[in-house]
Protein backbone atom coordinates (compact mmCIF):
# COMPACT_ATOMS: atom_id res chain seq x y z
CA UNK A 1 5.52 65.13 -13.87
CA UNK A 2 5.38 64.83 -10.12
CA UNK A 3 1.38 64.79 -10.38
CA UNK A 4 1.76 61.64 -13.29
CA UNK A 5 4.03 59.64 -10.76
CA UNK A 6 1.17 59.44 -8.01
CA UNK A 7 -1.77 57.91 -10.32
CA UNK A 8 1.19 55.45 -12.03
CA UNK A 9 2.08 54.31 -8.11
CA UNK A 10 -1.44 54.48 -6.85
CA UNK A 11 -2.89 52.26 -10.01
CA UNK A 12 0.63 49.90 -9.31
CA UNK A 13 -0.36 49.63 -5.54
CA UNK A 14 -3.81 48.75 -6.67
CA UNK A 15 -2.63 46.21 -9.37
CA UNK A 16 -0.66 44.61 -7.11
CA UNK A 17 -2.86 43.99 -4.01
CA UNK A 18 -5.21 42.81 -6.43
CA UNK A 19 -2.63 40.02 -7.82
CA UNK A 20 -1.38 39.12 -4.73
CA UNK A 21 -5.10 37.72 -4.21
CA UNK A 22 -5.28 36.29 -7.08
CA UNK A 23 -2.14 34.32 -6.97
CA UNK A 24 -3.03 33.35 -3.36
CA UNK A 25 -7.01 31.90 -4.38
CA UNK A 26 -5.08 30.36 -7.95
CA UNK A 27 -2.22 28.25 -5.47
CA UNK A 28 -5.45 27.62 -2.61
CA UNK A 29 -7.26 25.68 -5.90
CA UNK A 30 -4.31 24.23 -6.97
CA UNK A 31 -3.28 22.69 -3.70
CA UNK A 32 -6.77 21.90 -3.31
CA UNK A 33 -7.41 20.27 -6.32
CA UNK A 34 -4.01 18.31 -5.87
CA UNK A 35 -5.06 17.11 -3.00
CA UNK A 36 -8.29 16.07 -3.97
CA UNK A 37 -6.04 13.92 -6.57
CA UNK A 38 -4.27 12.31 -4.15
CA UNK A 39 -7.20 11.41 -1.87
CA UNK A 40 -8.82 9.90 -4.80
CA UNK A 41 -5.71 7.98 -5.95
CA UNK A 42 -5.08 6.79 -2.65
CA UNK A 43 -9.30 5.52 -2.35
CA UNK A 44 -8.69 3.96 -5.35
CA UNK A 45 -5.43 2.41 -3.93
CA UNK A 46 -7.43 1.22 -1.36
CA UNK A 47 -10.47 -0.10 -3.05
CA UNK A 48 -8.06 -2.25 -5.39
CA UNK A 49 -6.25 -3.81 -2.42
CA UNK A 50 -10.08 -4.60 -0.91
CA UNK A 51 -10.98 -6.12 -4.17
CA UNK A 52 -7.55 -8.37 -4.53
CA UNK A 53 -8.16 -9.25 -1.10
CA UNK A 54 -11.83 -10.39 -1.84
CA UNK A 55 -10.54 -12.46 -4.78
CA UNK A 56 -8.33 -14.40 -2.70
CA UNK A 57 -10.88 -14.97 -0.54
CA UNK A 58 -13.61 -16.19 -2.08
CA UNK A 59 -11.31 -18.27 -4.45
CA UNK A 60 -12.03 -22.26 -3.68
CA UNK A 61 -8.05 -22.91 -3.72
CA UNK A 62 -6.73 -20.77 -1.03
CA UNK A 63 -8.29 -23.33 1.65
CA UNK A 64 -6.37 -24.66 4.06
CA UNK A 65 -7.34 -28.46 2.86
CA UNK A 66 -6.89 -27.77 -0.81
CA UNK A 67 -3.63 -25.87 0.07
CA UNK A 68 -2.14 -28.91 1.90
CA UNK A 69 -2.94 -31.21 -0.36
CA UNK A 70 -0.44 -31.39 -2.26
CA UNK A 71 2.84 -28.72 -3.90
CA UNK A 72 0.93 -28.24 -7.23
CA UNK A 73 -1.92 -26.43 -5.26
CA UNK A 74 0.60 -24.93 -3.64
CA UNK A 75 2.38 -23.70 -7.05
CA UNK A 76 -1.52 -22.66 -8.45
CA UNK A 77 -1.98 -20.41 -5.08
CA UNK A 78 1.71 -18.95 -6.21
CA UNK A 79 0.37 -17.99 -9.92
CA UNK A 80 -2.72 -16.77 -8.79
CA UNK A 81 -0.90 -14.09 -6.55
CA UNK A 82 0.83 -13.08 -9.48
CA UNK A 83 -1.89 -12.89 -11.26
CA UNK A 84 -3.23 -10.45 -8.91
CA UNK A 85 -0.23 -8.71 -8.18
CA UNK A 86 0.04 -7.80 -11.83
CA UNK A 87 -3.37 -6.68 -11.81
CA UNK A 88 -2.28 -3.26 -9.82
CA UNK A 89 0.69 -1.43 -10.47
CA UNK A 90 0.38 0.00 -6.83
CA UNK A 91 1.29 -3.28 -4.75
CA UNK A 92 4.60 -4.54 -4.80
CA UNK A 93 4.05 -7.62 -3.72
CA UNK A 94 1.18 -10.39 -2.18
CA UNK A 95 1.85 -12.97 0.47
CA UNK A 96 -0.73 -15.15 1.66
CA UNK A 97 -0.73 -16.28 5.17
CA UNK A 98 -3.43 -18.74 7.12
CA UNK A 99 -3.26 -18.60 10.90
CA UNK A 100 -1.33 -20.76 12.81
CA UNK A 101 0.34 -22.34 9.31
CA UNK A 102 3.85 -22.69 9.06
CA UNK A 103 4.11 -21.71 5.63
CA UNK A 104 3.06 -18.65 3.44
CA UNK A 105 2.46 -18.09 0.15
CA UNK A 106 3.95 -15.45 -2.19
CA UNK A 107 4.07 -14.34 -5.91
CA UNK A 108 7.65 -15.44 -5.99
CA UNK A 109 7.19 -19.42 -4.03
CA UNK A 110 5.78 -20.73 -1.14
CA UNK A 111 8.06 -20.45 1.84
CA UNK A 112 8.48 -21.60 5.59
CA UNK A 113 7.11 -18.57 7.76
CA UNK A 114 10.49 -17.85 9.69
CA UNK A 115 12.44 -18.25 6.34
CA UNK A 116 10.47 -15.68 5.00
CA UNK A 117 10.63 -13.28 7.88
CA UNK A 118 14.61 -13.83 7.91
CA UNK A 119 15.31 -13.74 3.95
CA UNK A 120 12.53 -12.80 1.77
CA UNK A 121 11.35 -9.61 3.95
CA UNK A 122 13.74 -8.48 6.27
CA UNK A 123 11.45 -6.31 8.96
CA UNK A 124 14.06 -4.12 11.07
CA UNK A 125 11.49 -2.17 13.15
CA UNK A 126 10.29 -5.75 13.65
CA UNK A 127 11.00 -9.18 15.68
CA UNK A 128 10.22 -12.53 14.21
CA UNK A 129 7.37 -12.99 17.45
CA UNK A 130 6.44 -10.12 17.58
CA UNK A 131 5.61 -10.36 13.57
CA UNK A 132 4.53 -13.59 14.30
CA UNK A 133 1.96 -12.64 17.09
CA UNK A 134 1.05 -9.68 14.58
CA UNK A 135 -0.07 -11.58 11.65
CA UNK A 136 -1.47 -14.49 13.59
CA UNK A 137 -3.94 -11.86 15.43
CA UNK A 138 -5.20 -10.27 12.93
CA UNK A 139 -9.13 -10.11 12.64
CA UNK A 140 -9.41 -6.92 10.41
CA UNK A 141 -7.85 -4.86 7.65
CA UNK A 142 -4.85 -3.02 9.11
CA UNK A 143 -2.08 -0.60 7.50
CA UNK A 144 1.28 -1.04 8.84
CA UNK A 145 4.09 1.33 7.91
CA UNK A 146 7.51 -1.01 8.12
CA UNK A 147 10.52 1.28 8.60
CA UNK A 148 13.08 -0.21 6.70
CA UNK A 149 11.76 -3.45 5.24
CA UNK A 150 14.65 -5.22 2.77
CA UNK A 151 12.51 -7.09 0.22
CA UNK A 152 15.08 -9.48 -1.45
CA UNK A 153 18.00 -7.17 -1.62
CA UNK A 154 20.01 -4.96 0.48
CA UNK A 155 18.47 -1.66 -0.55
CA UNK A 156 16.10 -0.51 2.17
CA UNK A 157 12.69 0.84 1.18
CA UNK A 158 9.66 2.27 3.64
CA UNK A 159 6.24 0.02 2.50
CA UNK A 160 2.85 -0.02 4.10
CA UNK A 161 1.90 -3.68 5.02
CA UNK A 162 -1.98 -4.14 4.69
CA UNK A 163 -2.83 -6.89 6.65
CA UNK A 164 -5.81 -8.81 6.64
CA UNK A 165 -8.12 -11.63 7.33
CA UNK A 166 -9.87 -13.76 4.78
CA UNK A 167 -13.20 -13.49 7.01
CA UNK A 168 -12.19 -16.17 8.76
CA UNK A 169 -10.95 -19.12 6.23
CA UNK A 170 -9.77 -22.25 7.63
């Protein structure tokens, strides 16, 4: 009996060393492959953003002249953000800003800069000038995390901002 018991622990010993690898490769593909997913999903995150940004860009309307002339082109800037907003389930929201202007444009109206610093996005890791110097500076695509950003409520949520310029629209 004593001679079975050896063979049954040796082949158990062998079995298991052999599993243990094969569990460890199995979770090393999975993680792999998951993060391959999320790479991918965040490219593609990425590329949409690039594209939405493009559209607004080369779109005739979001001029500065054709912006001021008048609140309608104003109110045709604010569908056509929603129109791209609810092209990507990804962004939460647009808001389009020309340097120097005193007013930017979102997919919910078109507000006074400050007002929309102090109640449409409340920035806590951020000042008014120094969000002010931020977006008027801005000559390429940048990610910003904002700790604690309120966006028209009071429950606090982490966003990335990407920030960017039209390629220099006036």
């Amino acid at each position: 009996m004593a001679l079975l018991i050896v063979p049954i622990l040796l082949f158990n010993f062998v079995i298991s060393i052999n599993m243990v690898s094969i569990l460890k490769e199995d979770v090393k593909t999975v993680n792999t492959n998951n993060f391959l997913k999320t790479t991918e999903k965040i490219e593609q995150n990425f590329t949409d953003i690039r594209r939405i940004v493009s559209s607004i860009s080369t779109n005739p309307s979001f001029n500065r002249i054709d912006l001021k002339q008048n609140s309608f082109r104003e109110q045709l800037a604010v569908s056509y953000l929603k129109q791209c907003l609810y092209s990507d389930e990804f962004i939460y929201d647009i808001a389009y800003y020309l340097h120097d202007d005193d007013k930017i444009y979102s997919t919910t109206s078109v507000s006074e800069l400050k007002s929309f610093y102090e109640e449409v996005y409340k920035f806590e890791n951020q000042d008014y000038d120094s969000f002010f110097k931020k977006i008027n500076s801005v000559t390429v695509p940048t990610s910003q995390l904002l700790n604690r950003a309120l966006p028209r409520s009071d429950d606090t949520q982490e966003m990335i901002v990407y920030t960017g310029d039209t390629w220099g629209r006036s």
